[in-house]
PDB file of N, CA and C in Angstrom:
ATOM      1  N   UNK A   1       0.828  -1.196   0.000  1.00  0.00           N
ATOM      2  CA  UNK A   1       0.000   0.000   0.000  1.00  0.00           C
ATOM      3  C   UNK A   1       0.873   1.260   0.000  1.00  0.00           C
ATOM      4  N   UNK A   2       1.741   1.263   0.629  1.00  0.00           N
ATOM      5  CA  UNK A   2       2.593   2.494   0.791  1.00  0.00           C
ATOM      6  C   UNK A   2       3.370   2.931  -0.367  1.00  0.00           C
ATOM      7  N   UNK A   3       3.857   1.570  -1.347  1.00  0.00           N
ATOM      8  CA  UNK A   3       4.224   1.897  -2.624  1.00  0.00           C
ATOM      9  C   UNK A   3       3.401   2.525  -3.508  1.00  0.00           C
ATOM     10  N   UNK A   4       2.331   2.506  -3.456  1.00  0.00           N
ATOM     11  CA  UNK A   4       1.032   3.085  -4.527  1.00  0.00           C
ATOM     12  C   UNK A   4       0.933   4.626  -3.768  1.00  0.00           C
ATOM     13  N   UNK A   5       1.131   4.910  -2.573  1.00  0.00           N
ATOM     14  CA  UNK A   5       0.777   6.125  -1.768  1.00  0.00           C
ATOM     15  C   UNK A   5       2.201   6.766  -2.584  1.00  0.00           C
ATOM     16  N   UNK A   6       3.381   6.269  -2.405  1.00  0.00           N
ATOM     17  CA  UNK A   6       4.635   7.060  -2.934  1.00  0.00           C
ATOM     18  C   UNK A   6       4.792   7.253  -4.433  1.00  0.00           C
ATOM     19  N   UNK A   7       3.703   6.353  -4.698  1.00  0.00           N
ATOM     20  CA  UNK A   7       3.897   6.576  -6.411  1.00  0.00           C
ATOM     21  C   UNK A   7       2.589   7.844  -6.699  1.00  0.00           C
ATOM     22  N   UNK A   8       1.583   7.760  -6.322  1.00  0.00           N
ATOM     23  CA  UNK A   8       0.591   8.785  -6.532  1.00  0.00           C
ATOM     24  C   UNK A   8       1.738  10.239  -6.122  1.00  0.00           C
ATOM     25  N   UNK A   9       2.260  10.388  -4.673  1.00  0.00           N
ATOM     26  CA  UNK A   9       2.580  11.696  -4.323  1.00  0.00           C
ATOM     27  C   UNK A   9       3.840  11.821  -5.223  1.00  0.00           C
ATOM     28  N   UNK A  10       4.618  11.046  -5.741  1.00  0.00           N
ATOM     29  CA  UNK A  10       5.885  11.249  -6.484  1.00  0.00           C
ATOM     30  C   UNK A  10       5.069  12.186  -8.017  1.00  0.00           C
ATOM     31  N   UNK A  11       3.777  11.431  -8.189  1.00  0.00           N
ATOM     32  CA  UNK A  11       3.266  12.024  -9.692  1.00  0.00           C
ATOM     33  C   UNK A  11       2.933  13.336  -9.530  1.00  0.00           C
ATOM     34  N   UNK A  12       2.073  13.346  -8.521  1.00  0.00           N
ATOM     35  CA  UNK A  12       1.784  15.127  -7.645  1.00  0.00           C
ATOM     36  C   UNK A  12       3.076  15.751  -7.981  1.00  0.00           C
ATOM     37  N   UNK A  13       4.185  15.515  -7.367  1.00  0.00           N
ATOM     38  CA  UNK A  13       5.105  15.966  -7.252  1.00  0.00           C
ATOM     39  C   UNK A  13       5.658  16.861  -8.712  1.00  0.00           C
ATOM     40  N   UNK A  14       5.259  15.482  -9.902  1.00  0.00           N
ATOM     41  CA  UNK A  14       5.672  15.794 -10.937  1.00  0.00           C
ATOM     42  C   UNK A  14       5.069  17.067 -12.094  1.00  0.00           C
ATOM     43  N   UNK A  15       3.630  16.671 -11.612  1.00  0.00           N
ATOM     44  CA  UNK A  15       2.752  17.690 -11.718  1.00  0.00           C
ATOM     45  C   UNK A  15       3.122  19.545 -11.333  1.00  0.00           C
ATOM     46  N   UNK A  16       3.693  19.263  -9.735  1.00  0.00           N
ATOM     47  CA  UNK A  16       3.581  20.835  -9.798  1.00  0.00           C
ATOM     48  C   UNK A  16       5.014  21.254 -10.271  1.00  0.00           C
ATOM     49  N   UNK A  17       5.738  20.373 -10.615  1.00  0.00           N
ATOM     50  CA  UNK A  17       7.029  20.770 -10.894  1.00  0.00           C
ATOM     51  C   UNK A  17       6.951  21.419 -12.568  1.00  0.00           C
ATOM     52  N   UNK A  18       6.194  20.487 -13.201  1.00  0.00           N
ATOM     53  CA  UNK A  18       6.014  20.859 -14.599  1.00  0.00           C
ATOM     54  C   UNK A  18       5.128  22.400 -14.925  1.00  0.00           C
ATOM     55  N   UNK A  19       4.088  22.992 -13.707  1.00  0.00           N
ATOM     56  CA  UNK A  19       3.626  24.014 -13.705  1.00  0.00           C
ATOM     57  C   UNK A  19       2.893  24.294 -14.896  1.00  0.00           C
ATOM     58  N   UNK A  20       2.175  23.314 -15.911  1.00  0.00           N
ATOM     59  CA  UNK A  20       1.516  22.930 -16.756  1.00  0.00           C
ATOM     60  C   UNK A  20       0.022  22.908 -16.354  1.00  0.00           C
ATOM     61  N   UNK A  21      -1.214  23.526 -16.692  1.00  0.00           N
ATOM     62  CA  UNK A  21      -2.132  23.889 -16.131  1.00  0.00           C
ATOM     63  C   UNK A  21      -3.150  22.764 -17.041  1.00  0.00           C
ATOM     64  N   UNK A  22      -2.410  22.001 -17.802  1.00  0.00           N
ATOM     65  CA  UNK A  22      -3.954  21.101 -18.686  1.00  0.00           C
ATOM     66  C   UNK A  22      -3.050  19.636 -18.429  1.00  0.00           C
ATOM     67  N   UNK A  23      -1.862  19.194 -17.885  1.00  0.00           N
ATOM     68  CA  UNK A  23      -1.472  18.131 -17.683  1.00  0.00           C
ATOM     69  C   UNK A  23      -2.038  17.101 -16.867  1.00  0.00           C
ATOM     70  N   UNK A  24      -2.526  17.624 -15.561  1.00  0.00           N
ATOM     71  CA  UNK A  24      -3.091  16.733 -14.886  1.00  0.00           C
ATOM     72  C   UNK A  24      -4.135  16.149 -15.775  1.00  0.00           C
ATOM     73  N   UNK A  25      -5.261  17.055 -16.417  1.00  0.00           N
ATOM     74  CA  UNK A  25      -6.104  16.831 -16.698  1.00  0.00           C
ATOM     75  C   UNK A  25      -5.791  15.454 -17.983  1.00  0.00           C
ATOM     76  N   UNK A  26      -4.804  15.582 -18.680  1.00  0.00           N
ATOM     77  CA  UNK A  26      -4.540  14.635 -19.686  1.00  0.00           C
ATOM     78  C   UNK A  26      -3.806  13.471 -19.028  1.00  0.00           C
ATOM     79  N   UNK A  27      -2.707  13.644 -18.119  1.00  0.00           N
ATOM     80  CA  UNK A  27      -1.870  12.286 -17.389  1.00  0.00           C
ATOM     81  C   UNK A  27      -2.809  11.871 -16.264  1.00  0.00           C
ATOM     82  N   UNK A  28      -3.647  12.735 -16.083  1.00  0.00           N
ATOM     83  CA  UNK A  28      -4.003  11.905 -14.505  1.00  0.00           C
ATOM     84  C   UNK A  28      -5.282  10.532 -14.655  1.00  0.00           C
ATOM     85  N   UNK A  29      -5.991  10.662 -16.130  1.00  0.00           N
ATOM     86  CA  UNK A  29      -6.694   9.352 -16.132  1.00  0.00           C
ATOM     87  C   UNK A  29      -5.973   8.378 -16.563  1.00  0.00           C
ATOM     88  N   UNK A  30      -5.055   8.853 -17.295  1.00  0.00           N
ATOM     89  CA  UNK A  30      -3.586   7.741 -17.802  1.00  0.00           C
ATOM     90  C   UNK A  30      -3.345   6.946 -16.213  1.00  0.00           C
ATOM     91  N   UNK A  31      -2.979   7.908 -15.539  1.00  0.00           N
ATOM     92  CA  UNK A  31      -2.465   7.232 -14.420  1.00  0.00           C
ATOM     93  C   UNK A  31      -3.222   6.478 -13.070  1.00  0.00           C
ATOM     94  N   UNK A  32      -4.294   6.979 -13.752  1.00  0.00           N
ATOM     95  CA  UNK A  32      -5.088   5.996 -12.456  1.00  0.00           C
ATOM     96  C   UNK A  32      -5.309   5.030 -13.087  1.00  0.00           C
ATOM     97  N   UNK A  33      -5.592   4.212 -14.676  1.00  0.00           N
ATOM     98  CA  UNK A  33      -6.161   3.209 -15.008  1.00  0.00           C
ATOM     99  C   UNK A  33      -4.760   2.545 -15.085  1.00  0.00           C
ATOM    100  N   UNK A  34      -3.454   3.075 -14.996  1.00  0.00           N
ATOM    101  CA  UNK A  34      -2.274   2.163 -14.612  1.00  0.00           C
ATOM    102  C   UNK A  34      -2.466   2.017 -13.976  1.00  0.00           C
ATOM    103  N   UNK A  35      -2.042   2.832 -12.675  1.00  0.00           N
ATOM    104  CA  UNK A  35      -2.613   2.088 -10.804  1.00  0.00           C
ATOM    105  C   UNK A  35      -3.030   1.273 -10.894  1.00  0.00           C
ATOM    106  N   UNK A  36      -4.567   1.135 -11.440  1.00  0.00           N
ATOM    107  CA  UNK A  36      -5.074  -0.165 -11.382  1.00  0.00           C
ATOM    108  C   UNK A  36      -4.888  -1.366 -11.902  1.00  0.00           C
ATOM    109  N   UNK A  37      -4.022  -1.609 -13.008  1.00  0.00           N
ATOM    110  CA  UNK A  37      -3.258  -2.443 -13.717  1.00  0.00           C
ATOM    111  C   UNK A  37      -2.354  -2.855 -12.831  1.00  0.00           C
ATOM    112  N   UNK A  38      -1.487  -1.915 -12.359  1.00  0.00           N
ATOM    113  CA  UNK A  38      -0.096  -2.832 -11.460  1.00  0.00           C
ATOM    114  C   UNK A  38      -0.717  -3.026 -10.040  1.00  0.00           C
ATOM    115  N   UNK A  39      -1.561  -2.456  -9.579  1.00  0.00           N
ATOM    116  CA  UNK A  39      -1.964  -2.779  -8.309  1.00  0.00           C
ATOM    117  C   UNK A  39      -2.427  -4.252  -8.179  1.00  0.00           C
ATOM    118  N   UNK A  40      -2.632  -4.942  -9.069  1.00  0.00           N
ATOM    119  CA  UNK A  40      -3.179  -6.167  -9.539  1.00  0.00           C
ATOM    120  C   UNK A  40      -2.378  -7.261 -10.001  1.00  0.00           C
ATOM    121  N   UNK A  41      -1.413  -6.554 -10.764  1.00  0.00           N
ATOM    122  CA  UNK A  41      -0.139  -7.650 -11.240  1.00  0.00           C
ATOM    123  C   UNK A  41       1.149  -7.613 -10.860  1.00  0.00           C
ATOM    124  N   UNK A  42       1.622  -6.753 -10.041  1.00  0.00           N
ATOM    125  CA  UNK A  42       2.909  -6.130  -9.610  1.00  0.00           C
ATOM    126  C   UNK A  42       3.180  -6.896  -8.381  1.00  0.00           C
ATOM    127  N   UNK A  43       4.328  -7.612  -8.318  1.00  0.00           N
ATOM    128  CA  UNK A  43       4.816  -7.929  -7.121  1.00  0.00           C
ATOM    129  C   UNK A  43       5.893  -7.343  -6.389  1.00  0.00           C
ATOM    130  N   UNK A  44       5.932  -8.120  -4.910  1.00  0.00           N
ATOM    131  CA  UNK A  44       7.064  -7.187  -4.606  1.00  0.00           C
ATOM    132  C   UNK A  44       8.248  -7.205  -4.775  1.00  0.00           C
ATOM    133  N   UNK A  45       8.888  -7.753  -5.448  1.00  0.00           N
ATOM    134  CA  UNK A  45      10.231  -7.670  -5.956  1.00  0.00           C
ATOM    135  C   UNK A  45      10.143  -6.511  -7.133  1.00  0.00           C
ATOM    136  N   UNK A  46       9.144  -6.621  -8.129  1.00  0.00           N
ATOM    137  CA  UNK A  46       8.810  -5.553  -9.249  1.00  0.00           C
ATOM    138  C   UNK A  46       8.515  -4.132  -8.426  1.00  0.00           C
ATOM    139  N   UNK A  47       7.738  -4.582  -7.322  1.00  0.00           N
ATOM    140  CA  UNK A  47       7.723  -2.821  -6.592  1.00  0.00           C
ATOM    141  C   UNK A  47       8.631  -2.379  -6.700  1.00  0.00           C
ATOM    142  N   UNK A  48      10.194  -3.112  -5.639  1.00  0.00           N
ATOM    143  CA  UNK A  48      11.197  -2.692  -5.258  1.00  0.00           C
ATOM    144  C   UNK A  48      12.271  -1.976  -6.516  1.00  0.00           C
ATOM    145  N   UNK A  49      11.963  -3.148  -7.396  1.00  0.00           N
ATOM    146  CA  UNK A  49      12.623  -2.609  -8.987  1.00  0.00           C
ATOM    147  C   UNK A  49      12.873  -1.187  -9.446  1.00  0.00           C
ATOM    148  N   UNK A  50      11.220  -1.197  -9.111  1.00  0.00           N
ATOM    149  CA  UNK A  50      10.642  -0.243  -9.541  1.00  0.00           C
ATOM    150  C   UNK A  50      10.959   1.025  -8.718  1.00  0.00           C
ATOM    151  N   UNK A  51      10.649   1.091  -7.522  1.00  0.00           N
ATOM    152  CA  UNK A  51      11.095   2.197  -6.544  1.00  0.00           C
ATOM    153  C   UNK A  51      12.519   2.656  -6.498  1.00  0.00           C
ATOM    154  N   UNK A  52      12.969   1.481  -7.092  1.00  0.00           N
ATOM    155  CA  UNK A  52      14.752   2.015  -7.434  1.00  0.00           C
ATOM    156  C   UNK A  52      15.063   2.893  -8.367  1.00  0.00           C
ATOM    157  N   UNK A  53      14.077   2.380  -9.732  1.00  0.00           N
ATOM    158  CA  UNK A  53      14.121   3.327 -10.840  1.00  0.00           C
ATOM    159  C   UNK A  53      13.805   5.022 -10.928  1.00  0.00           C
ATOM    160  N   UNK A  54      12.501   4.636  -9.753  1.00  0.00           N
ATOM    161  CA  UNK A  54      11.719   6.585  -9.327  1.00  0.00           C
ATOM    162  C   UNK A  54      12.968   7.192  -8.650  1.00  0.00           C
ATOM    163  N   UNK A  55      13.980   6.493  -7.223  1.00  0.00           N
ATOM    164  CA  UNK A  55      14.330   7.021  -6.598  1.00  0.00           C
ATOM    165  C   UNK A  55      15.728   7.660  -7.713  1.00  0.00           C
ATOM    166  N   UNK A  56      15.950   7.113  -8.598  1.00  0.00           N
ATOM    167  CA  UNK A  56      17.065   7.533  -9.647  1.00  0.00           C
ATOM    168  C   UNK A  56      16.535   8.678  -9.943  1.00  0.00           C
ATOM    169  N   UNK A  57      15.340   8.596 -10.441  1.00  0.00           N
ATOM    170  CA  UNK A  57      15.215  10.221 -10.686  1.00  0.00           C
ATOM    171  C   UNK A  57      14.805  11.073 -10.120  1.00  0.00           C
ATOM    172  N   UNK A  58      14.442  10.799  -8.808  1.00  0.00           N
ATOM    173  CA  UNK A  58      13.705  12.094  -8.342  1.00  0.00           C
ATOM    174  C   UNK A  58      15.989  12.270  -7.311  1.00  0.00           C
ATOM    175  N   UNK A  59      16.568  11.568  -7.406  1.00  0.00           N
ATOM    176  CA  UNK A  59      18.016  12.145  -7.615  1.00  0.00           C
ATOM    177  C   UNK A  59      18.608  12.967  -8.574  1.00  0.00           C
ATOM    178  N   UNK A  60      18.120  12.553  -9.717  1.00  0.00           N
ATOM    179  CA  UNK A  60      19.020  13.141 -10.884  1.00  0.00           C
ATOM    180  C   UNK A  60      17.951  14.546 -10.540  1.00  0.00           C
ATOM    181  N   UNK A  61      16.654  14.732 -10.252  1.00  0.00           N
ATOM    182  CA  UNK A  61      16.070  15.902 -10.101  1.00  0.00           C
ATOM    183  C   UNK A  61      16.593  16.881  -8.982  1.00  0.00           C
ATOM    184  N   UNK A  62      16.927  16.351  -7.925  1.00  0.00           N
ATOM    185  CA  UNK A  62      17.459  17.008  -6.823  1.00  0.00           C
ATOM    186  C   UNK A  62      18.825  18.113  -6.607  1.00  0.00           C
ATOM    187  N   UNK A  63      19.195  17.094  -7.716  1.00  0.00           N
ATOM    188  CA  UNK A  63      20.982  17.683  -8.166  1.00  0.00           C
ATOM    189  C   UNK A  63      20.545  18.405  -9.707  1.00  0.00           C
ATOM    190  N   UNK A  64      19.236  18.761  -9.825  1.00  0.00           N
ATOM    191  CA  UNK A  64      19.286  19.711 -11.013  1.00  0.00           C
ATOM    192  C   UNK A  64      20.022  19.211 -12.033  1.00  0.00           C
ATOM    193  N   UNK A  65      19.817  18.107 -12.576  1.00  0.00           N
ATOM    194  CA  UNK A  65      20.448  17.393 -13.761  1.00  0.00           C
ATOM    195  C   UNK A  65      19.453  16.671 -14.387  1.00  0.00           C
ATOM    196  N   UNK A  66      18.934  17.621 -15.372  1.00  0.00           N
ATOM    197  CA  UNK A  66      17.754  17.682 -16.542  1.00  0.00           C
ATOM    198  C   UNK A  66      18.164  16.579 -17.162  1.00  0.00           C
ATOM    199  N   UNK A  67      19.473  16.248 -17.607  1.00  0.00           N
ATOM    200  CA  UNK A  67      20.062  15.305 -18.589  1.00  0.00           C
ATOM    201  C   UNK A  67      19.857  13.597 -17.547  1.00  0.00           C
ATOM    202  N   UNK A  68      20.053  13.975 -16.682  1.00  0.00           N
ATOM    203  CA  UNK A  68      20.453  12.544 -15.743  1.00  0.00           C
ATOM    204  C   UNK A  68      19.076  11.751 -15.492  1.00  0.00           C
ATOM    205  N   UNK A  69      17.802  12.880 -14.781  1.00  0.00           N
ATOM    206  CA  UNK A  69      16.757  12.845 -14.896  1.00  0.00           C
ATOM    207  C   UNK A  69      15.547  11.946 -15.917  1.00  0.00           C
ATOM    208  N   UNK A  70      15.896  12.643 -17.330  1.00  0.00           N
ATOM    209  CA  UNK A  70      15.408  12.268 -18.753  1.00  0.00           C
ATOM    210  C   UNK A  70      15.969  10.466 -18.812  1.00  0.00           C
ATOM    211  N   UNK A  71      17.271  10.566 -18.459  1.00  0.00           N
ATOM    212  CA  UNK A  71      17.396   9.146 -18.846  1.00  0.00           C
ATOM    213  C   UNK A  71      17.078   7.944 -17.890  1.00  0.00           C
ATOM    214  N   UNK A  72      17.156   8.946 -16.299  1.00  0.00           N
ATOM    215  CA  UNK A  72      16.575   8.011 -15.570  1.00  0.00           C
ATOM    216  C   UNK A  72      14.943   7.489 -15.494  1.00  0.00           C
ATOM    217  N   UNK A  73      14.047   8.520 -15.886  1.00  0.00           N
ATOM    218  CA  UNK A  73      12.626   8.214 -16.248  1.00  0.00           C
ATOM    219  C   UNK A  73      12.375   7.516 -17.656  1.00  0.00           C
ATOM    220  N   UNK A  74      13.254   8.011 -18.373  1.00  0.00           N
ATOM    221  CA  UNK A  74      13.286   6.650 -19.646  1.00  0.00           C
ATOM    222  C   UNK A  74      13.595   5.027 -18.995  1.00  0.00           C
ATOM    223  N   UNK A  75      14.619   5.014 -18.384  1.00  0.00           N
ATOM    224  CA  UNK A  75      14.792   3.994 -18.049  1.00  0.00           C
ATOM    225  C   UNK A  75      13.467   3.327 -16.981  1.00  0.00           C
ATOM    226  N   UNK A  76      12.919   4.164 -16.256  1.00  0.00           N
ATOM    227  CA  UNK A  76      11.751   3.785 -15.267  1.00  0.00           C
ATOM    228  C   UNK A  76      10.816   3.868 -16.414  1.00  0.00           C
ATOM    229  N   UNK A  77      10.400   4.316 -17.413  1.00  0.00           N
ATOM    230  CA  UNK A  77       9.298   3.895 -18.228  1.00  0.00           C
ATOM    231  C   UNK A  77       9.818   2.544 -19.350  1.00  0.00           C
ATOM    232  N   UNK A  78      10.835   2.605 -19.918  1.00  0.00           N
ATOM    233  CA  UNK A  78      11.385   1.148 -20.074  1.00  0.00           C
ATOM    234  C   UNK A  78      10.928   0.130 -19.328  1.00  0.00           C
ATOM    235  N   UNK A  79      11.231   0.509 -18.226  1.00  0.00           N
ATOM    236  CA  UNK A  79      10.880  -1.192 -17.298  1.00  0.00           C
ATOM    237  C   UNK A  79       9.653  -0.649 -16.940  1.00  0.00           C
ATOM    238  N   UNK A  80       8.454  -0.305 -17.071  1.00  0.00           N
ATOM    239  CA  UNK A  80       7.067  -0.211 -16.985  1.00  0.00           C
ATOM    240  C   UNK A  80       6.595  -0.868 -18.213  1.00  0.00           C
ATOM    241  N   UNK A  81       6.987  -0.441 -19.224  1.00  0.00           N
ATOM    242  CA  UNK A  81       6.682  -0.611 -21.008  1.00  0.00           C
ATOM    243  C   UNK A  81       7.200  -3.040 -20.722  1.00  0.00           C
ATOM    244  N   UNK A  82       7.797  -2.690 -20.073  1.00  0.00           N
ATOM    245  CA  UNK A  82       8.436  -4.695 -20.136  1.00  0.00           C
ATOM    246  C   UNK A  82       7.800  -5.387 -19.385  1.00  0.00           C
ATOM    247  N   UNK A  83       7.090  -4.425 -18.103  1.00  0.00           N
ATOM    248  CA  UNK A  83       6.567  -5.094 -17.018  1.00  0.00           C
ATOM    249  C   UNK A  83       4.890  -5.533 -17.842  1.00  0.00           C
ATOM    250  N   UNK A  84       4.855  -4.444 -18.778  1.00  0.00           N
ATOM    251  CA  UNK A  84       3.006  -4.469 -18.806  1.00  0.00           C
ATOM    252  C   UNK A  84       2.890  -5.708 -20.308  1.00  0.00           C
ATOM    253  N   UNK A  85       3.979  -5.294 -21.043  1.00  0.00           N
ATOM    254  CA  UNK A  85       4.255  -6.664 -21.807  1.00  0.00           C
ATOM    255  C   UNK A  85       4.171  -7.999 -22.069  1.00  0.00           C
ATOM    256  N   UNK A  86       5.261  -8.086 -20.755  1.00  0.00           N
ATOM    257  CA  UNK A  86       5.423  -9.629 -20.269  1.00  0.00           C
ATOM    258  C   UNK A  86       4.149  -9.900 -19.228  1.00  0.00           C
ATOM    259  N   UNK A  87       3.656  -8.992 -18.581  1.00  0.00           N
ATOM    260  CA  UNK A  87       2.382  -9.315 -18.011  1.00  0.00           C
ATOM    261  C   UNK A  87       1.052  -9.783 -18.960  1.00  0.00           C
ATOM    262  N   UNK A  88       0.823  -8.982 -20.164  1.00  0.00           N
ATOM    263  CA  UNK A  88      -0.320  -9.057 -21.060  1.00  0.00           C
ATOM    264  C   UNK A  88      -0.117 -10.382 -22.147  1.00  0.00           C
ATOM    265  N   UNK A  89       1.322 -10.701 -21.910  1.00  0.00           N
ATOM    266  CA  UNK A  89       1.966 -12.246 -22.818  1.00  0.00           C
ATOM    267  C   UNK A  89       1.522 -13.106 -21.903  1.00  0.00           C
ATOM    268  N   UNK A  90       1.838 -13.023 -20.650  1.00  0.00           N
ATOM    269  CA  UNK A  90       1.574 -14.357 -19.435  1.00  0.00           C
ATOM    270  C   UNK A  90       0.261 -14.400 -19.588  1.00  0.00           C
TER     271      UNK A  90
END
């Protein structure tokens, strides 16, 4: 449960950072009908994976490294894009 609580406030997060006034409105049904996808198929080893990948970038964000950032959320949407894959193959 607490992983889904850190992933909602990490997106908040992302939200006011972008200061984009029609984003929520377009990512945020995106992101709840994921929620409900991994809340369902995600285990906890894939949480942990996964929480490794966010915590990369909300680092590369901290240290103000736009470049470090970009590749670390590529890489955390990479392994989202493999997780929902190999889930919809199984």
């Amino acid at each position: 449960m607490r992983f889904h609580e850190f992933d909602r406030e990490f997106k908040g997060l992302l939200l006011q950072c972008a200061k984009h006034k029609y984003a929520e409105g377009v990512v945020g049904p995106l992101w709840s009908a994921t929620r409900r996808f991994l809340w369902v198929h995600r285990t906890r080893e894939n949480k942990v994976a996964f929480a490794e990948l966010v915590a990369r970038v909300i680092d590369a964000i901290v240290a103000s490294d736009e470049a470090a950032a970009m590749r670390a959320n590529a890489a955390r949407l990479d392994h989202l894009d493999e997780f929902v894959r190999a889930t919809l193959d199984a």
